[in-house]
N, C-alpha and C. Protein backbone atom coordinates (compact mmCIF):
# COMPACT_ATOMS: atom_id res chain seq x y z
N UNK A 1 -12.86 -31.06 21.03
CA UNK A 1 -13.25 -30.26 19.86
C UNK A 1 -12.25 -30.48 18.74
N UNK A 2 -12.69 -30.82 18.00
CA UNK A 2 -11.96 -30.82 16.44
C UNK A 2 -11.39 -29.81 16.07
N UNK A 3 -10.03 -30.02 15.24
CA UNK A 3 -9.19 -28.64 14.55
C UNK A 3 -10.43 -28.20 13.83
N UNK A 4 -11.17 -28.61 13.02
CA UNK A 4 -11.61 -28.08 12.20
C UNK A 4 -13.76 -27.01 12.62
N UNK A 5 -13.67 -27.83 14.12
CA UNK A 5 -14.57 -26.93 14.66
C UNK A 5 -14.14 -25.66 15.30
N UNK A 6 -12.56 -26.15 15.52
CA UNK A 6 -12.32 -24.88 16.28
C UNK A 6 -12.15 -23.69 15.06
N UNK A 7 -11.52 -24.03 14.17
CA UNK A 7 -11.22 -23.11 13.07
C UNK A 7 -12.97 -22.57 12.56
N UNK A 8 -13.77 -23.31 12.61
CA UNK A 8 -15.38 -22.65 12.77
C UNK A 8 -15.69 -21.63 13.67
N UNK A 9 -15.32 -21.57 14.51
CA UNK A 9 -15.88 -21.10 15.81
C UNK A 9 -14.22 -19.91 16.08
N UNK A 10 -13.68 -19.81 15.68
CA UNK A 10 -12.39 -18.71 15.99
C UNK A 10 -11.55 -18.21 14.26
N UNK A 11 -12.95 -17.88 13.75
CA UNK A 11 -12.58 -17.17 13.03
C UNK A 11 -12.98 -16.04 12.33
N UNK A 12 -11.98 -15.10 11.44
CA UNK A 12 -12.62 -13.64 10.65
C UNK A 12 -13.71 -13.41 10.71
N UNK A 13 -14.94 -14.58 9.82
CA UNK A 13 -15.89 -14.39 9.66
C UNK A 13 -16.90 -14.51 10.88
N UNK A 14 -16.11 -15.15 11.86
CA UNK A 14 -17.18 -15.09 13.06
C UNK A 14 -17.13 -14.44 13.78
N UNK A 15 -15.72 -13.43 14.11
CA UNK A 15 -15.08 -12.35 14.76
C UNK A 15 -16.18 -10.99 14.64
N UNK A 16 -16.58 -10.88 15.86
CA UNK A 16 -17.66 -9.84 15.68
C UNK A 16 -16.82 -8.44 16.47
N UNK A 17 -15.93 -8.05 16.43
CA UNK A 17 -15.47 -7.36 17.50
C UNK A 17 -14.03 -7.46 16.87
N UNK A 18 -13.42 -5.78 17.08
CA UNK A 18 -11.99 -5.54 16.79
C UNK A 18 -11.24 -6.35 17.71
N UNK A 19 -11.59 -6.89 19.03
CA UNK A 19 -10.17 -7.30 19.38
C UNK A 19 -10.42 -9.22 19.40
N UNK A 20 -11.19 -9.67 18.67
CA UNK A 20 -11.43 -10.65 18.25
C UNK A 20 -10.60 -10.72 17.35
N UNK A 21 -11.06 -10.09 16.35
CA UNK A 21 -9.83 -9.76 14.85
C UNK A 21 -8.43 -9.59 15.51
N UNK A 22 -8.40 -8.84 16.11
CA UNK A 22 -6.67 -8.79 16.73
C UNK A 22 -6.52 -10.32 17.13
N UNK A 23 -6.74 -10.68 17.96
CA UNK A 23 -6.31 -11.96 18.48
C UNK A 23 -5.93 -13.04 17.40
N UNK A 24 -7.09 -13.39 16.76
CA UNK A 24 -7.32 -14.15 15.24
C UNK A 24 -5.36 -13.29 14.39
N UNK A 25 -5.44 -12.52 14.11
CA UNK A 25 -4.52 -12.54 13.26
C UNK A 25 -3.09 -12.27 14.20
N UNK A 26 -3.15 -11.82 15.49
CA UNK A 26 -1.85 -12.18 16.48
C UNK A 26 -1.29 -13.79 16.13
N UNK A 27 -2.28 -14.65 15.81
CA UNK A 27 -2.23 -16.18 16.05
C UNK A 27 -1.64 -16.94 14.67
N UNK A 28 -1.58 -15.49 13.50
CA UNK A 28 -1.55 -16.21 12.56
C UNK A 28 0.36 -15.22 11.70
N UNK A 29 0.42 -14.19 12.93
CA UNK A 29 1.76 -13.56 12.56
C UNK A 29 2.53 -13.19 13.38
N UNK A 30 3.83 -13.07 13.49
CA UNK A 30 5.05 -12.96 14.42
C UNK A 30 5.07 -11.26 15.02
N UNK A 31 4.55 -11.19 15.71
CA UNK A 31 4.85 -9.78 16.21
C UNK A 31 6.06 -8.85 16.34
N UNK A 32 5.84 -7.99 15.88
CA UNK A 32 7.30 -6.88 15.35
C UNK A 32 7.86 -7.40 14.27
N UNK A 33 7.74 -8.96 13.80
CA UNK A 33 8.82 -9.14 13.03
C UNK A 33 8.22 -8.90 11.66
N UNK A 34 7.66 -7.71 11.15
CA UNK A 34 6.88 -7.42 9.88
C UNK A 34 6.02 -8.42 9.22
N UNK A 35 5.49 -8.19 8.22
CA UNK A 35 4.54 -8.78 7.56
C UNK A 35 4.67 -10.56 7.71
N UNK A 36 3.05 -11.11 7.41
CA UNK A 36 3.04 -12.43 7.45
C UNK A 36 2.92 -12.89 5.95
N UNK A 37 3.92 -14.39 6.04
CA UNK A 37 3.85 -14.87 4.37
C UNK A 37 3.07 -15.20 3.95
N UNK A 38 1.90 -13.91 3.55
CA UNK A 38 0.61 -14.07 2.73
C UNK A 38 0.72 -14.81 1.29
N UNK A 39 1.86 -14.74 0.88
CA UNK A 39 1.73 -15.14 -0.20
C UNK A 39 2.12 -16.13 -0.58
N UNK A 40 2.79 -17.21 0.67
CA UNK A 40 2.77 -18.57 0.80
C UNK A 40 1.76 -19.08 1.34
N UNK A 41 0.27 -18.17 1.55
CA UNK A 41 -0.60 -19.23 2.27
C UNK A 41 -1.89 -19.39 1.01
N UNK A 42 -2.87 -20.39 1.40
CA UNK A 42 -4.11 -20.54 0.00
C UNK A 42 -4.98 -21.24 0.82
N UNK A 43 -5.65 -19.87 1.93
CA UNK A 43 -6.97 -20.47 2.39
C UNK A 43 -7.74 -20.60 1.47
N UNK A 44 -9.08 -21.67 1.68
CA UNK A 44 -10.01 -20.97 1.57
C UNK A 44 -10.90 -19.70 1.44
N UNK A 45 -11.55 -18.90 0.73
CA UNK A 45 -11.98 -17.63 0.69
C UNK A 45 -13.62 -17.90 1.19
N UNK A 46 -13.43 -17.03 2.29
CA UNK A 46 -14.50 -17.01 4.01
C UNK A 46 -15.34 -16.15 3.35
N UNK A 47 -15.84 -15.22 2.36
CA UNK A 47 -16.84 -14.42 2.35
C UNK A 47 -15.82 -12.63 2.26
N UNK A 48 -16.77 -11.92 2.77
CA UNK A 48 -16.52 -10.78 2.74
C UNK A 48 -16.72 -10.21 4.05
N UNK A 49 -15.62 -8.97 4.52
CA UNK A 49 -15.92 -8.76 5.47
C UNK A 49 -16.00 -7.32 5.90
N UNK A 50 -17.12 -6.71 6.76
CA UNK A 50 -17.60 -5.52 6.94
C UNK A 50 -16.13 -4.58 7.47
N UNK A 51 -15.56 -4.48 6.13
CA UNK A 51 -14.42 -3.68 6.97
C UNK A 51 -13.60 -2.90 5.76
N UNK A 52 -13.37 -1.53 5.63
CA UNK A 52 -12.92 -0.79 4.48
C UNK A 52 -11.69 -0.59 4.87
N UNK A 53 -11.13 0.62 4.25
CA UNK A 53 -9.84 1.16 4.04
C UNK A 53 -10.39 2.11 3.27
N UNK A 54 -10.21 3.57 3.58
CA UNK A 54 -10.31 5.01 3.01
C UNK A 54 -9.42 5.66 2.16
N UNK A 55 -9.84 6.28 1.23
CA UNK A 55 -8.87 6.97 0.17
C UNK A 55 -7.36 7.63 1.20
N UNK A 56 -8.18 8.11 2.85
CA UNK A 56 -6.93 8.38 3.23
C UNK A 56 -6.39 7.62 3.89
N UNK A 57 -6.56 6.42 3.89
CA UNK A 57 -5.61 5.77 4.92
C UNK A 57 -6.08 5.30 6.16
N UNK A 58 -7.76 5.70 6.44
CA UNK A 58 -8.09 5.78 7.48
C UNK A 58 -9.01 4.14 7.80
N UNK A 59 -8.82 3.23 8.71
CA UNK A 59 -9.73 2.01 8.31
C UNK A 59 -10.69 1.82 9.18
N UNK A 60 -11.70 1.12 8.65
CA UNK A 60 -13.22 1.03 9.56
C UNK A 60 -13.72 -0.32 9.48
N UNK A 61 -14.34 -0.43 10.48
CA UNK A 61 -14.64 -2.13 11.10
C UNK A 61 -16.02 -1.87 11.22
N UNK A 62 -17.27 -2.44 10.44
CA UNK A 62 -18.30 -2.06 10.80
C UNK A 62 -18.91 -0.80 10.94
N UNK A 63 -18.32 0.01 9.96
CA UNK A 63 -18.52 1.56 9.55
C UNK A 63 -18.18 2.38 11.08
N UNK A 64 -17.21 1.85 11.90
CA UNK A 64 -16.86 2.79 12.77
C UNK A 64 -15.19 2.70 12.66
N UNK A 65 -14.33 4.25 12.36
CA UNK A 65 -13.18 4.15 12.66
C UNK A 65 -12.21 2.73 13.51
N UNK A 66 -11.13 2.33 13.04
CA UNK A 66 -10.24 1.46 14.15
C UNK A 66 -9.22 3.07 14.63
N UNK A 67 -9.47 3.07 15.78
CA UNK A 67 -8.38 4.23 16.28
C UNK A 67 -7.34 3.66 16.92
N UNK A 68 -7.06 2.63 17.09
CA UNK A 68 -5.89 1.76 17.90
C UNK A 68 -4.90 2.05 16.68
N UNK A 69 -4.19 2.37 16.49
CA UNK A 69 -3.01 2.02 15.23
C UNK A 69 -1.88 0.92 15.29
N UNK A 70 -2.14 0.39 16.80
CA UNK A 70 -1.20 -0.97 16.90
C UNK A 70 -2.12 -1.91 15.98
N UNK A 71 -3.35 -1.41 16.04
CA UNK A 71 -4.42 -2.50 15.17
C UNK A 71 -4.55 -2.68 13.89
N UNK A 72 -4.45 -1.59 13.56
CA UNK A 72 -4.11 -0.83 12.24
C UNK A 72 -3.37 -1.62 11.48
N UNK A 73 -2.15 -1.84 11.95
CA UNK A 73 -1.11 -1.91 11.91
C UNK A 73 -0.73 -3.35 12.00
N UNK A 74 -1.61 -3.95 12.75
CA UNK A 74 -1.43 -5.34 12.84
C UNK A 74 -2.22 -5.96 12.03
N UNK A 75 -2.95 -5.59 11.59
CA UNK A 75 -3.99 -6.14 10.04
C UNK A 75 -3.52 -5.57 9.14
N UNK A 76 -2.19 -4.88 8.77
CA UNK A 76 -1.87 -5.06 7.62
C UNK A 76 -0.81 -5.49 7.17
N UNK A 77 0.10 -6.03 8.12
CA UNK A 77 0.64 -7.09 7.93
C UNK A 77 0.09 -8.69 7.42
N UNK A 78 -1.41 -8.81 7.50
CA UNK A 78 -1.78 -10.04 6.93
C UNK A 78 -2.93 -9.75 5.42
N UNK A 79 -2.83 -8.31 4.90
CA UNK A 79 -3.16 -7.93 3.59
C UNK A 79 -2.59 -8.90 2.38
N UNK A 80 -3.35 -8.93 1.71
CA UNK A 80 -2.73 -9.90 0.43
C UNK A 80 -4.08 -8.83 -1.23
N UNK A 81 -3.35 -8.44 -2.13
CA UNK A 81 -3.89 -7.92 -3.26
C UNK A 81 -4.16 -9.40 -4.59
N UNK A 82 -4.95 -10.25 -4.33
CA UNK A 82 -4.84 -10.58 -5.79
C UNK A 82 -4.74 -10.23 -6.98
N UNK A 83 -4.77 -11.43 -8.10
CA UNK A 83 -5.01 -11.08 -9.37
C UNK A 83 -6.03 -10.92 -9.87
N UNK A 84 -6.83 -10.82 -8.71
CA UNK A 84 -8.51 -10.36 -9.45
C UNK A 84 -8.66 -9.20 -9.24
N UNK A 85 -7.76 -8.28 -8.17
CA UNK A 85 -7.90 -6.61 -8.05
C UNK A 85 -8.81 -6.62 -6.66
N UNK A 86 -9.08 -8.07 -6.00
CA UNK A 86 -9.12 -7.55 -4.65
C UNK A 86 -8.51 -7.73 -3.33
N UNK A 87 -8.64 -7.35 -2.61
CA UNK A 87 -7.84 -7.10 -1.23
C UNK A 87 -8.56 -7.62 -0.35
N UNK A 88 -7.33 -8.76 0.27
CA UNK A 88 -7.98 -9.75 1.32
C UNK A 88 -7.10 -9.45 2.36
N UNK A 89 -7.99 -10.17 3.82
CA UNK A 89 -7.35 -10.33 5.50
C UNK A 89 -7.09 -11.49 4.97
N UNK A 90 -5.32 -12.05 4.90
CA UNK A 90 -5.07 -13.85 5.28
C UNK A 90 -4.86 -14.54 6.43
N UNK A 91 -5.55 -15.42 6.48
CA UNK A 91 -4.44 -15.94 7.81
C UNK A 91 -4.35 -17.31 6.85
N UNK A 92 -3.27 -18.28 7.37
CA UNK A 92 -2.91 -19.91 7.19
C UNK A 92 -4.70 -20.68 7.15
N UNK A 93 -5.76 -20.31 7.67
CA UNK A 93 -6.97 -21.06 7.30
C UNK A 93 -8.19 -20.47 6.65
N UNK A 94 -7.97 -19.48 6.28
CA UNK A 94 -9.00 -18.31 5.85
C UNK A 94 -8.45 -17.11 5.00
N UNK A 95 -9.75 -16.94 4.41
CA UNK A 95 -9.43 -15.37 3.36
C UNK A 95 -10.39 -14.97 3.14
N UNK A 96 -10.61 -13.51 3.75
CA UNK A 96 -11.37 -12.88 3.43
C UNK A 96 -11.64 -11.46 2.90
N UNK A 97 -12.68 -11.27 2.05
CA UNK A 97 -12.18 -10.03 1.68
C UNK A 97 -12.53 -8.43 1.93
N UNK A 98 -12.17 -7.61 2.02
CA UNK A 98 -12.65 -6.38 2.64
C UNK A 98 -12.39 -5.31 1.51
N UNK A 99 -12.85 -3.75 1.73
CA UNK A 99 -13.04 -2.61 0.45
C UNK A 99 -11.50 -1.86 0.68
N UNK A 100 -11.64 -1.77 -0.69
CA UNK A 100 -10.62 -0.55 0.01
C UNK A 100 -10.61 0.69 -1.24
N UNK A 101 -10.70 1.80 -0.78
CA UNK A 101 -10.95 2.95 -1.74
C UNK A 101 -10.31 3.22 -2.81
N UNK A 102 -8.81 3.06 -2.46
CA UNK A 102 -7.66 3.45 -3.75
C UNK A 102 -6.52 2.55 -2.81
N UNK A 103 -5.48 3.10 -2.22
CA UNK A 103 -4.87 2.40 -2.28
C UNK A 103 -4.79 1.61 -0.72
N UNK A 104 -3.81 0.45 -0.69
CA UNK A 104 -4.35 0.04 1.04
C UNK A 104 -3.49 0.93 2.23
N UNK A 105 -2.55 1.80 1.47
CA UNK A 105 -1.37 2.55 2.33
C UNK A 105 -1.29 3.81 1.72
N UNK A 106 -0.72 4.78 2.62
CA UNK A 106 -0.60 6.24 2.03
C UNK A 106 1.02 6.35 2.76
N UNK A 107 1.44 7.24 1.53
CA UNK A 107 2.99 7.30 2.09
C UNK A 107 2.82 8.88 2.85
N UNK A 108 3.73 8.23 4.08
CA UNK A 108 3.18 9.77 4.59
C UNK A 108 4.54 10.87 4.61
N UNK A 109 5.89 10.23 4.40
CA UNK A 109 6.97 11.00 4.64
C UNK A 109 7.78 10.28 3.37
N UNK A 110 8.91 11.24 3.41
CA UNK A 110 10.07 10.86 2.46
C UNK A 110 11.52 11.54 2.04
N UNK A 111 12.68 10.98 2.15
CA UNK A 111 13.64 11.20 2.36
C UNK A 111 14.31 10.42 1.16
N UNK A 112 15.30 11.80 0.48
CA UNK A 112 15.98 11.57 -0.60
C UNK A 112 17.66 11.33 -0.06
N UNK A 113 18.42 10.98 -0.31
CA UNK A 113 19.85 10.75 -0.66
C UNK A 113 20.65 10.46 -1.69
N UNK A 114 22.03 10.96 -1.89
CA UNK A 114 22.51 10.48 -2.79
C UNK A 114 22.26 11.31 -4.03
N UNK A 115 22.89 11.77 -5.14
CA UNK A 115 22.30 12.24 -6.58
C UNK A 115 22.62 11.81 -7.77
N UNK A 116 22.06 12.27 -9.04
CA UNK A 116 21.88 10.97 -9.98
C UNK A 116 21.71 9.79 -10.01
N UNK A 117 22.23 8.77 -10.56
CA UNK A 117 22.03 7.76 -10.59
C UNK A 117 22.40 6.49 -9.59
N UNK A 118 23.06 7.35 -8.40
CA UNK A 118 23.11 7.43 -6.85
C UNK A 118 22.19 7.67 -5.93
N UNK A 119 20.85 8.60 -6.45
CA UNK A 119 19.90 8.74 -5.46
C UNK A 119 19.01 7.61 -5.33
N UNK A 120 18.45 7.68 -4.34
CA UNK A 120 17.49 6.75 -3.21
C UNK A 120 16.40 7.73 -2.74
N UNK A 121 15.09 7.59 -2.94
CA UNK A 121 14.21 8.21 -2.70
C UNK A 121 13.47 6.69 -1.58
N UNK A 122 13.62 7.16 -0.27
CA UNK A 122 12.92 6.27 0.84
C UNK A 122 11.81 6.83 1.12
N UNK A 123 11.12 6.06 1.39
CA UNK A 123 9.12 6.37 1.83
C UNK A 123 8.92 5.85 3.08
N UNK A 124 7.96 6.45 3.94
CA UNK A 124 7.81 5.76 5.50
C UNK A 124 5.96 5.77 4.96
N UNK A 125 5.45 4.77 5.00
CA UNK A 125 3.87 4.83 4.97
C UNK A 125 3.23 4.70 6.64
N UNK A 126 1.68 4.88 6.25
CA UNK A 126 1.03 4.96 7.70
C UNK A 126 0.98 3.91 8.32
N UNK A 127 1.39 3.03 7.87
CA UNK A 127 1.75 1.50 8.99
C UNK A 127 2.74 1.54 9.29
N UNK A 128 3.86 2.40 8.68
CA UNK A 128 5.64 1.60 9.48
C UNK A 128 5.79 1.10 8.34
N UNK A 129 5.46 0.76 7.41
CA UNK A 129 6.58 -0.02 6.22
C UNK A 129 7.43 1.54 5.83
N UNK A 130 9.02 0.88 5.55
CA UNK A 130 9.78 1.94 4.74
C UNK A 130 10.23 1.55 3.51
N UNK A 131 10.23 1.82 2.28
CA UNK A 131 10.67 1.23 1.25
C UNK A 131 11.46 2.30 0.63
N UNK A 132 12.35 1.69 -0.08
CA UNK A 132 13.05 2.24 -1.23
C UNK A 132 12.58 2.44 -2.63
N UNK A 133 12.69 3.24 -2.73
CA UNK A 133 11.64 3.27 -5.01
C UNK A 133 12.97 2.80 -5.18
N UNK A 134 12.54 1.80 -6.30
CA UNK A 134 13.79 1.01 -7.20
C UNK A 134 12.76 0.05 -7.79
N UNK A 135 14.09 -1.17 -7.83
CA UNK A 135 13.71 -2.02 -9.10
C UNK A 135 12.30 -2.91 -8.29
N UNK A 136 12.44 -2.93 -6.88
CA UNK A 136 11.53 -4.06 -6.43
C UNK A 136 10.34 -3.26 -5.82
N UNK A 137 10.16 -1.82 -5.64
CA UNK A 137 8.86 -1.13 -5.08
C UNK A 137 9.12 0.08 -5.96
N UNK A 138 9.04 -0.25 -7.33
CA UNK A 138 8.61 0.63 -8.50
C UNK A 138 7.58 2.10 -8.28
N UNK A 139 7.92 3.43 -8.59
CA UNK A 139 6.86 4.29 -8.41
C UNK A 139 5.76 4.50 -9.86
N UNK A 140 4.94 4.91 -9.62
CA UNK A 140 4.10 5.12 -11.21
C UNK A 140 3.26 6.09 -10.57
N UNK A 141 2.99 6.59 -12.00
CA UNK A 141 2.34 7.98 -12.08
C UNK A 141 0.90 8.33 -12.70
N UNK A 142 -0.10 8.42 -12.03
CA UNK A 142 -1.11 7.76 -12.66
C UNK A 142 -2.27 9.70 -12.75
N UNK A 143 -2.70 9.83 -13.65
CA UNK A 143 -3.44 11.12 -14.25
C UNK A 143 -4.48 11.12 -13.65
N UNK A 144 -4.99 12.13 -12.95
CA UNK A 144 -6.23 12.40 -12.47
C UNK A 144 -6.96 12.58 -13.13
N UNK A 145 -8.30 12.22 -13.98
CA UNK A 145 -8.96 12.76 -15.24
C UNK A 145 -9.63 14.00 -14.39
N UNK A 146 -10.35 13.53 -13.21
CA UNK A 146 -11.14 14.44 -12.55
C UNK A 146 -10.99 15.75 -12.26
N UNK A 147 -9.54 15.98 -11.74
CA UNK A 147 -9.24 17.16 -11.29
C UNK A 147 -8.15 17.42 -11.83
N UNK A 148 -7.42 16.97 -12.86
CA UNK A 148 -6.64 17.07 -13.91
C UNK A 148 -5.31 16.87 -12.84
N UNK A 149 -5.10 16.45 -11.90
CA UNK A 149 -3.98 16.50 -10.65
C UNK A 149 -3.02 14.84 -11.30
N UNK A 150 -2.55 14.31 -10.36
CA UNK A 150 -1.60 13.54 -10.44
C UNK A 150 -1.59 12.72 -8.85
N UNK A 151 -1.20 11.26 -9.30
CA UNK A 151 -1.42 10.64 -8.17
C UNK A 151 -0.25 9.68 -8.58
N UNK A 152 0.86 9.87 -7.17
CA UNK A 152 1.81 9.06 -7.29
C UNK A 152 1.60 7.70 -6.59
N UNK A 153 2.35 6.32 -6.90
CA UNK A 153 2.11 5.16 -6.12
C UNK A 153 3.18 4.89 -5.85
N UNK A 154 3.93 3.91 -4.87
CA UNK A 154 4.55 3.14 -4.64
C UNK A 154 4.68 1.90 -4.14
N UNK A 155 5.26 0.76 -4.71
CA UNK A 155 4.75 -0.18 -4.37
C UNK A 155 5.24 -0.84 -3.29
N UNK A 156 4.52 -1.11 -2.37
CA UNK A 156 5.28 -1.37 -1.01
C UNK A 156 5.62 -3.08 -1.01
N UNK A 157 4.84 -4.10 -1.12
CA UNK A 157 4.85 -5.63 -1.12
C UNK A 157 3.70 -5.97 -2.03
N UNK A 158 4.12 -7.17 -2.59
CA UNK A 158 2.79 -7.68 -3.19
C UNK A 158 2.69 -7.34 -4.26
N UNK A 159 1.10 -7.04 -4.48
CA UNK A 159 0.53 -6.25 -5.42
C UNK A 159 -0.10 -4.79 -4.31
N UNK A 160 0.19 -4.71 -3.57
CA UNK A 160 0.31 -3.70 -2.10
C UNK A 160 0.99 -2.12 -2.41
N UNK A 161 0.26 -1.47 -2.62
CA UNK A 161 0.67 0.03 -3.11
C UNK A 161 0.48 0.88 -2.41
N UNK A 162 1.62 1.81 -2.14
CA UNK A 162 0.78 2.74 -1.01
C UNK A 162 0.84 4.44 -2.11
N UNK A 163 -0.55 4.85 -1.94
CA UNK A 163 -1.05 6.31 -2.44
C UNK A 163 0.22 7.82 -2.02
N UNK A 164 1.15 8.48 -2.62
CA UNK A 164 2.27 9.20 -2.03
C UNK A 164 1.22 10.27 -1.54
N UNK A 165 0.71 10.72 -0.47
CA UNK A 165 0.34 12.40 0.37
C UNK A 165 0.91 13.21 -0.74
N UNK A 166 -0.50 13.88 -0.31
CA UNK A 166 -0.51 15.29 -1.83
C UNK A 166 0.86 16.22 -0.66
N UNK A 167 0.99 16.27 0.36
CA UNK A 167 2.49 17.18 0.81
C UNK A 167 3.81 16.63 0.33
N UNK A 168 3.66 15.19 0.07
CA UNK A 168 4.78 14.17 0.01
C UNK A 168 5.04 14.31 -1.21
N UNK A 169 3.79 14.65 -2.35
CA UNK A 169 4.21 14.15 -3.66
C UNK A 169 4.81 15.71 -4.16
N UNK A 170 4.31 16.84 -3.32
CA UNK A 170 4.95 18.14 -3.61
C UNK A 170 6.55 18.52 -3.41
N UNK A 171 7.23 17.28 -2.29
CA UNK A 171 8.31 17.31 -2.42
C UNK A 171 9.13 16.45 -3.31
N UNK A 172 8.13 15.33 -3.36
CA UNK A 172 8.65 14.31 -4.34
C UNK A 172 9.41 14.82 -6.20
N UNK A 173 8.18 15.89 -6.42
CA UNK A 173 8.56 16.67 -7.82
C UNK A 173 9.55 17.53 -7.84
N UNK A 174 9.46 18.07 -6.59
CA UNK A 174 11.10 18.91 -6.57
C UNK A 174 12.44 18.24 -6.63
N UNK A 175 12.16 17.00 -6.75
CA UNK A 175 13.41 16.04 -7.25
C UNK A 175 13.00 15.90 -8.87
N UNK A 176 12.45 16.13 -9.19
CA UNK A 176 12.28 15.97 -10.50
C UNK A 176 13.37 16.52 -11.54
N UNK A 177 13.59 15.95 -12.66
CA UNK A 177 14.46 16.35 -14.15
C UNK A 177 14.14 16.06 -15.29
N UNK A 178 14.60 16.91 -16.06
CA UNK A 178 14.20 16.16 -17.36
C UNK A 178 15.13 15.24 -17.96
N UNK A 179 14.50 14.78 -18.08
CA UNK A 179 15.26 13.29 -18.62
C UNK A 179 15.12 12.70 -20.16
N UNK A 180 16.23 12.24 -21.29
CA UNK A 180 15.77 11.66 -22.30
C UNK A 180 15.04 10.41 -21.91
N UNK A 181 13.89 10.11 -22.73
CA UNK A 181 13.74 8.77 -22.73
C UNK A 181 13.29 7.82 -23.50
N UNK A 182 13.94 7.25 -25.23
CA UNK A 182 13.68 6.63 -26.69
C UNK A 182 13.22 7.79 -26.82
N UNK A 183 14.47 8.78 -26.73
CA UNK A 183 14.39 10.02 -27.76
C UNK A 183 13.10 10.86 -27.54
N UNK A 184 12.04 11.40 -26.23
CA UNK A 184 11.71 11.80 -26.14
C UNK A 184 12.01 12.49 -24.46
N UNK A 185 11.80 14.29 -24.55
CA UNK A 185 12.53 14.72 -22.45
C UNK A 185 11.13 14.31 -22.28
N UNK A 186 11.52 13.90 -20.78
CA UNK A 186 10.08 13.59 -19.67
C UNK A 186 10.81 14.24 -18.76
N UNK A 187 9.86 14.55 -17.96
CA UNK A 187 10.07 15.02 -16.45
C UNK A 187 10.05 13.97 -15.54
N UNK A 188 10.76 13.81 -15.03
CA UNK A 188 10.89 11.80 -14.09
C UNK A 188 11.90 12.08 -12.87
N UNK A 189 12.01 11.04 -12.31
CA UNK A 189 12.38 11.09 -10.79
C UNK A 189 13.29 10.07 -11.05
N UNK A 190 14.48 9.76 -9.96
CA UNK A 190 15.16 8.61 -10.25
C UNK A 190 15.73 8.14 -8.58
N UNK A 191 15.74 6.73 -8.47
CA UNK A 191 15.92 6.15 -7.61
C UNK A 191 16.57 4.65 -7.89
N UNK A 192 17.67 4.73 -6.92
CA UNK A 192 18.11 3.30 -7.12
C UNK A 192 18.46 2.79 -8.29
N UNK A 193 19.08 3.93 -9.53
CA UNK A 193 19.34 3.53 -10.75
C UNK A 193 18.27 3.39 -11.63
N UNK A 194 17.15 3.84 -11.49
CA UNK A 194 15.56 3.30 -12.08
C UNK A 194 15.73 4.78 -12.17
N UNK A 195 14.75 4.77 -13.45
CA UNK A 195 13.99 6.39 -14.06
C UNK A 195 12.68 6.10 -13.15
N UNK A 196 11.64 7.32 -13.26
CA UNK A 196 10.12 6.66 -13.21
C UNK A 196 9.45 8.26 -13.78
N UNK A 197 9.22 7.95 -15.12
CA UNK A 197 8.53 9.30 -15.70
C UNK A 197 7.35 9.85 -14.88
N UNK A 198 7.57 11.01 -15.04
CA UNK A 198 6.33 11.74 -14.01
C UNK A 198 5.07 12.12 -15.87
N UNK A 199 5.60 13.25 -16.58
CA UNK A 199 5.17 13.64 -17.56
C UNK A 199 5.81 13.80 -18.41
N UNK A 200 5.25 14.39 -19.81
CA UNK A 200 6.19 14.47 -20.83
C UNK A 200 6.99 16.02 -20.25
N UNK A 201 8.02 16.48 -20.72
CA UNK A 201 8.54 17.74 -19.90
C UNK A 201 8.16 19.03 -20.95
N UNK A 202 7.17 18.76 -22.04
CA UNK A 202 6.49 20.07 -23.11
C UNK A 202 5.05 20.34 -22.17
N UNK A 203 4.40 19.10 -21.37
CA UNK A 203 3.47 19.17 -20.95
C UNK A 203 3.79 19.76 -19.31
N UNK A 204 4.09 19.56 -18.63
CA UNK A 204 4.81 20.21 -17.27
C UNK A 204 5.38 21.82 -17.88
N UNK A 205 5.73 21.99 -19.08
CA UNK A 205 5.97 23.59 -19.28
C UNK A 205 4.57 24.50 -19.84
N UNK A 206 3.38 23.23 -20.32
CA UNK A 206 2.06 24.03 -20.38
C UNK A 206 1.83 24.28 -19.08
N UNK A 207 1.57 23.36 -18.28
CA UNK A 207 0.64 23.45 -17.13
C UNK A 207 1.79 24.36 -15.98
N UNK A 208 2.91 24.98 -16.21
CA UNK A 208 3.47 25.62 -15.70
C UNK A 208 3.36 27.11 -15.81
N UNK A 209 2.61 27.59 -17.38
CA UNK A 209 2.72 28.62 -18.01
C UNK A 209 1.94 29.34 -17.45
């Protein structure tokens, strides 16, 4: 059999079954040793594939839950976000692409240290990535029009963002200050020597009133 029949016949798009998909991307990343270098690889793009990611975090294979979280967990280490705004499974011979609601990760915990321009605000998301907010996993603050709320991000790898938990982002603001910034206070957070404005701090004293 030919490399290139076998790569027909053992792959994403032919993978009918979660532990098909497991195997397929076991083959294409180092186990435990975190993420695979998606962004040194340039399959081909395989189609699309019946498989989401939920506003919470929750992912589905054929509109049924994955409840394994080693699985979870092991497909998102081979996530890749293009510059077209969508979100692909990579491996080294294939790319394909799958939904995802908002973001592909939700931060579920978080731990501050350090103060002023000394603090470190660390994030643990629902896969096991931990990151630091700073210069290289930037936070941003993005306006709910809908429910007039607030939705924090952080950027974990990539173009790879994980959504901060509405409990997470309630502690997250209690680090908050006001801060100058080109001569106007904001209310902002700081990590790793980085500002990251939350609001202006006249508008946080309306919606406080």
């Amino acid at each position: 059999m030919t490399e290139r029949s076998e790569h027909a016949e053992e792959s994403l798009t032919a993978a009918r079954e979660a532990r098909g998909l497991e195997a397929l991307i076991s083959r294409a990343t180092r186990a435990g040793k975190g993420p695979a270098p998606v962004e040194r690889w340039n399959p081909d793009f395989c189609g699309d594939l019946d498989m989401e990611i939920k506003a919470d975090g929750t992912w589905f294979y054929l509109g049924t839950p994955i409840g394994r979280m080693p699985l979870v967990q092991l497909f998102s280490t081979v996530l890749r976000k293009d510059a077209d705004g969508k979100t692909y499974l990579v491996t080294p011979v294939e790319r394909v692409g799958i939904r995802v609601a908002d973001a592909p990760f939700v931060a579920v915990e978080m731990d501050v240290s350090g103060a002023g321009d000394d603090q470190v605000i660390t994030f643990r998301t629902n896969v096991g990535d931990v990151v630091e907010a700073g210069p290289d996993h930037p936070l941003r603050f993005v306006d709910e029009d809908a429910t007039g709320g607030l939705k924090p991000y952080v950027l974990v790898r990539g173009r790879l963002e994980a959504l901060v938990a509405r409990p997470v982002m309630y502690e997250l603001v209690e680090h908050g200050e006001e801060i100058d910034l080109g001569g106007r206070t904001m209310f902002a957070v700081r990590s790793k020597g980085e500002v990251y404005p939350i609001m202006p701090a006249e508008k946080l004293k309306r919606l406080s009133a």
